[in-house]
C-alpha atoms as a PDB file:
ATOM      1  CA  UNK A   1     -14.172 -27.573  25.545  1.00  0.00           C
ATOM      2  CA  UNK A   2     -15.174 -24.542  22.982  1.00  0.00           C
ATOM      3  CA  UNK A   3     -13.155 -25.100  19.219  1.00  0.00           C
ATOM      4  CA  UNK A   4     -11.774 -21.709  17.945  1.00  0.00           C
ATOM      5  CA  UNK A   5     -10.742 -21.552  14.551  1.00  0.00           C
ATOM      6  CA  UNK A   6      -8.129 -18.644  14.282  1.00  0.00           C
ATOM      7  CA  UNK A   7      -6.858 -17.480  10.930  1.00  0.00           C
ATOM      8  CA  UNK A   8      -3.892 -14.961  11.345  1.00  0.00           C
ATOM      9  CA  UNK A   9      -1.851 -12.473   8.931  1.00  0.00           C
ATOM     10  CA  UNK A  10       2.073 -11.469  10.511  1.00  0.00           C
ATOM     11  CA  UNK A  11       2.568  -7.756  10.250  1.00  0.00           C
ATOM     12  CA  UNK A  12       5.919  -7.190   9.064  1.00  0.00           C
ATOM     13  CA  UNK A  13       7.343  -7.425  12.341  1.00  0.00           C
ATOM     14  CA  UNK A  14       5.922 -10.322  13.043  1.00  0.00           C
ATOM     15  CA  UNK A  15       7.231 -11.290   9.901  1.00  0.00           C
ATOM     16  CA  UNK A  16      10.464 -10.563  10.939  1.00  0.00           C
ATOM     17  CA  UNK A  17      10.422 -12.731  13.996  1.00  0.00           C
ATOM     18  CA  UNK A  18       9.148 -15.601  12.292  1.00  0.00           C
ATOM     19  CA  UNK A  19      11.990 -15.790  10.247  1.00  0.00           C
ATOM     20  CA  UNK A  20      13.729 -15.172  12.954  1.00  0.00           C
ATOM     21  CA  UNK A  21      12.858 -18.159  15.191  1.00  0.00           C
ATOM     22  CA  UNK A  22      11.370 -20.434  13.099  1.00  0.00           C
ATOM     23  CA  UNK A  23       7.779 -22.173  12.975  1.00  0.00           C
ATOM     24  CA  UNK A  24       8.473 -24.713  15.037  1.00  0.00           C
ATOM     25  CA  UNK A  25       9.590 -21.670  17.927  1.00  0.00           C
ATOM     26  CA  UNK A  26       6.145 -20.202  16.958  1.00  0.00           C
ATOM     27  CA  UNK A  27       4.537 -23.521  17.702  1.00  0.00           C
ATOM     28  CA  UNK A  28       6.195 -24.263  20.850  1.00  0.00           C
ATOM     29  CA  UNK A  29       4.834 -20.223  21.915  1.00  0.00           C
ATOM     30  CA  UNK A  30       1.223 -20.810  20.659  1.00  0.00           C
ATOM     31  CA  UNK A  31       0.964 -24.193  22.848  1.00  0.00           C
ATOM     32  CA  UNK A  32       3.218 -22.611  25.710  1.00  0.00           C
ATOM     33  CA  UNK A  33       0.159 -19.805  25.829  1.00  0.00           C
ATOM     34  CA  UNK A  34      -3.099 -21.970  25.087  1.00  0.00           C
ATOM     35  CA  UNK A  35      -1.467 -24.561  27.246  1.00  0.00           C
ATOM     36  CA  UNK A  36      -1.024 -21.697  30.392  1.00  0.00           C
ATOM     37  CA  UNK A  37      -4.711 -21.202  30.161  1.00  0.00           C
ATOM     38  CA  UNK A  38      -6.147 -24.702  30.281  1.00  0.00           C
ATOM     39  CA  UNK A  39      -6.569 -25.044  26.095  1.00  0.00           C
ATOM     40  CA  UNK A  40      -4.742 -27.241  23.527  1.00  0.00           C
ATOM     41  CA  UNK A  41      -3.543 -26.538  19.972  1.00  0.00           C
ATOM     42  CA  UNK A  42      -5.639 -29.313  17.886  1.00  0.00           C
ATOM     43  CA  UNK A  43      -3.818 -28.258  14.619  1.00  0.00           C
ATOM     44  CA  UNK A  44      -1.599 -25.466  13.267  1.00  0.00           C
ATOM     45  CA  UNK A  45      -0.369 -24.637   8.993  1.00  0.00           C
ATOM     46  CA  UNK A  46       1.186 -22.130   7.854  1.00  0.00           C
ATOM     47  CA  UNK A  47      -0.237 -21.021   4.586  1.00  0.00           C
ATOM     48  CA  UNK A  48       0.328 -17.961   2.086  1.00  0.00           C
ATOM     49  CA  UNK A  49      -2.069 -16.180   0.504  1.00  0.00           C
ATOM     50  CA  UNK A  50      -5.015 -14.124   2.515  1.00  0.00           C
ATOM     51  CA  UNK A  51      -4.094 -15.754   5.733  1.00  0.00           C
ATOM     52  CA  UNK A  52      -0.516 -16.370   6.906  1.00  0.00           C
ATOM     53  CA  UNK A  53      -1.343 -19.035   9.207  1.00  0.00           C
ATOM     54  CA  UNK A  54      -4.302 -21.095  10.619  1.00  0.00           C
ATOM     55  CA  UNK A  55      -4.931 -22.588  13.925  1.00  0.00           C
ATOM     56  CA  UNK A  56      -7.249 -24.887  15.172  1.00  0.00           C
ATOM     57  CA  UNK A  57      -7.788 -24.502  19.217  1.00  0.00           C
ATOM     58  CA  UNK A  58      -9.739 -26.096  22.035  1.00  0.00           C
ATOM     59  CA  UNK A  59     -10.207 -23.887  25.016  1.00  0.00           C
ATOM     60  CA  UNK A  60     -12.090 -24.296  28.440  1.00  0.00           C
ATOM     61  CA  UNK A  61     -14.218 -21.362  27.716  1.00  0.00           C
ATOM     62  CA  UNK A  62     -14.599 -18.563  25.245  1.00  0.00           C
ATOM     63  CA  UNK A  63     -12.870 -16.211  28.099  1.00  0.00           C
ATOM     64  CA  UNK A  64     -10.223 -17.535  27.513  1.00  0.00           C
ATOM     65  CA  UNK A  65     -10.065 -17.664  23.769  1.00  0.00           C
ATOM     66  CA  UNK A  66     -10.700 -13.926  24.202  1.00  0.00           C
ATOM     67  CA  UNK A  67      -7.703 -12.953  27.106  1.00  0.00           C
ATOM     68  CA  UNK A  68      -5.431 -14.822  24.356  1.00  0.00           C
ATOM     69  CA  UNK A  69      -7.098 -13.165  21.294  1.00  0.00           C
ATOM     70  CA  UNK A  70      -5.929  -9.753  23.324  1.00  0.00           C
ATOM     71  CA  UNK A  71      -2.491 -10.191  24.399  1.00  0.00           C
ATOM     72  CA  UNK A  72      -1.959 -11.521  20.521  1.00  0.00           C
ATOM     73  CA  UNK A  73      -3.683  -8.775  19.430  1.00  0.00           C
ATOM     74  CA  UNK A  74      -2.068  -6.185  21.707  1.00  0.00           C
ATOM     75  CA  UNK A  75       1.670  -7.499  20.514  1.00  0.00           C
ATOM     76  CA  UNK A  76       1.324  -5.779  17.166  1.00  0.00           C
ATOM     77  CA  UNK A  77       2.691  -8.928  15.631  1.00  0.00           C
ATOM     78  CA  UNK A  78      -0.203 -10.525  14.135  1.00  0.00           C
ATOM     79  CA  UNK A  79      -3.660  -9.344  12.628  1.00  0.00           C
ATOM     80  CA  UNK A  80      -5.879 -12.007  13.749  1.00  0.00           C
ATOM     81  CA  UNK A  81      -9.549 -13.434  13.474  1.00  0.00           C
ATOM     82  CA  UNK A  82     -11.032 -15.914  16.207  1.00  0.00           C
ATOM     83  CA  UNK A  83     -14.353 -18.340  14.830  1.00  0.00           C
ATOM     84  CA  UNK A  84     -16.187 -20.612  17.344  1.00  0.00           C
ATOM     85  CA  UNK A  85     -16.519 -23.668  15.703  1.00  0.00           C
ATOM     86  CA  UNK A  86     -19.320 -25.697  16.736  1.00  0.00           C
ATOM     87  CA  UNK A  87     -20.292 -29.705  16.088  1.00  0.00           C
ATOM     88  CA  UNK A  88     -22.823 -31.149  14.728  1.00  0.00           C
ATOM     89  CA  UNK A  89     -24.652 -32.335  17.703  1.00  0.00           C
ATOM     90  CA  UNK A  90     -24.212 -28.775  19.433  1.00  0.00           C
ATOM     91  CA  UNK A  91     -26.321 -27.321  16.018  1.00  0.00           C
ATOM     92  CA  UNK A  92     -28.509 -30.287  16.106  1.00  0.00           C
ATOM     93  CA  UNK A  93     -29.186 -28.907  20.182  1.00  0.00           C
ATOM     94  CA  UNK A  94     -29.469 -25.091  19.322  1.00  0.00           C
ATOM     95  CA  UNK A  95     -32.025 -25.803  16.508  1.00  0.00           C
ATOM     96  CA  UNK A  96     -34.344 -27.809  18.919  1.00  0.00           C
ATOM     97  CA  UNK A  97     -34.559 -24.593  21.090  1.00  0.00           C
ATOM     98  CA  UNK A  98     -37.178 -22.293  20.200  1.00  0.00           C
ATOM     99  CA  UNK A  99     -36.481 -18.475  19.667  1.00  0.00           C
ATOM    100  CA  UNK A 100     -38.729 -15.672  19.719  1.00  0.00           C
ATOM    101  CA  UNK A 101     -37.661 -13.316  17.180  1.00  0.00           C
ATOM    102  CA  UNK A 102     -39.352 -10.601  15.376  1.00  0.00           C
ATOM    103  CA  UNK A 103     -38.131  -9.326  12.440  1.00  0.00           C
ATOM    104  CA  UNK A 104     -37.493  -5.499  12.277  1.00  0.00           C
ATOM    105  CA  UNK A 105     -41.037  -4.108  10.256  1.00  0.00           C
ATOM    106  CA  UNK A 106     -42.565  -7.690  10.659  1.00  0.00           C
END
């Protein structure tokens, strides 16, 4: 499973609904939409400040992280920002792989 760490600001419509339904109605919409495509919600705060409201989720694949990152996107109700989040090991695996890079005027 691929770990998404989304950090999320309500627009003031958004906002509005929030209020309107409640955080636990938000919750019960983020894991009715992650669920629908195969993911899970590991964690979810609200918070105040630059963010609004974080959310830690494991999906299958980063497709779908991205067809839910769109519909959220496309509501208007949230300004959003998805982060893969990777382990340990996975870093560990990555840094053992060699890479042929040139630097630009190296």
């Amino acid at each position: 499973m691929a770990k998404f760490l989304i950090q999320a600001t309500y627009t003031p419509e958004g906002t509005k609904g929030l209020l309107g339904e409640g955080a636990t109605g938000r919750r019960a919409a983020v894991e009715q939409v992650v669920g629908d495509l195969g993911g899970t919600v590991e964690a979810m705060y609200f918070a105040f400040g630059a963010d609004d409201i974080v959310i830690i989720l494991d999906f299958p694949d980063a497709v779908s992280m991205a067809a839910v990152s769109l519909g959220v996107k496309a509501s208007g109700a949230l300004n959003t920002r998805a982060t893969p989040l990777l382990t340990v090991d996975e870093i560990d695996e990555a840094a053992r792989r060699q890479v042929a890079f040139r630097a630009p005027g190296a």
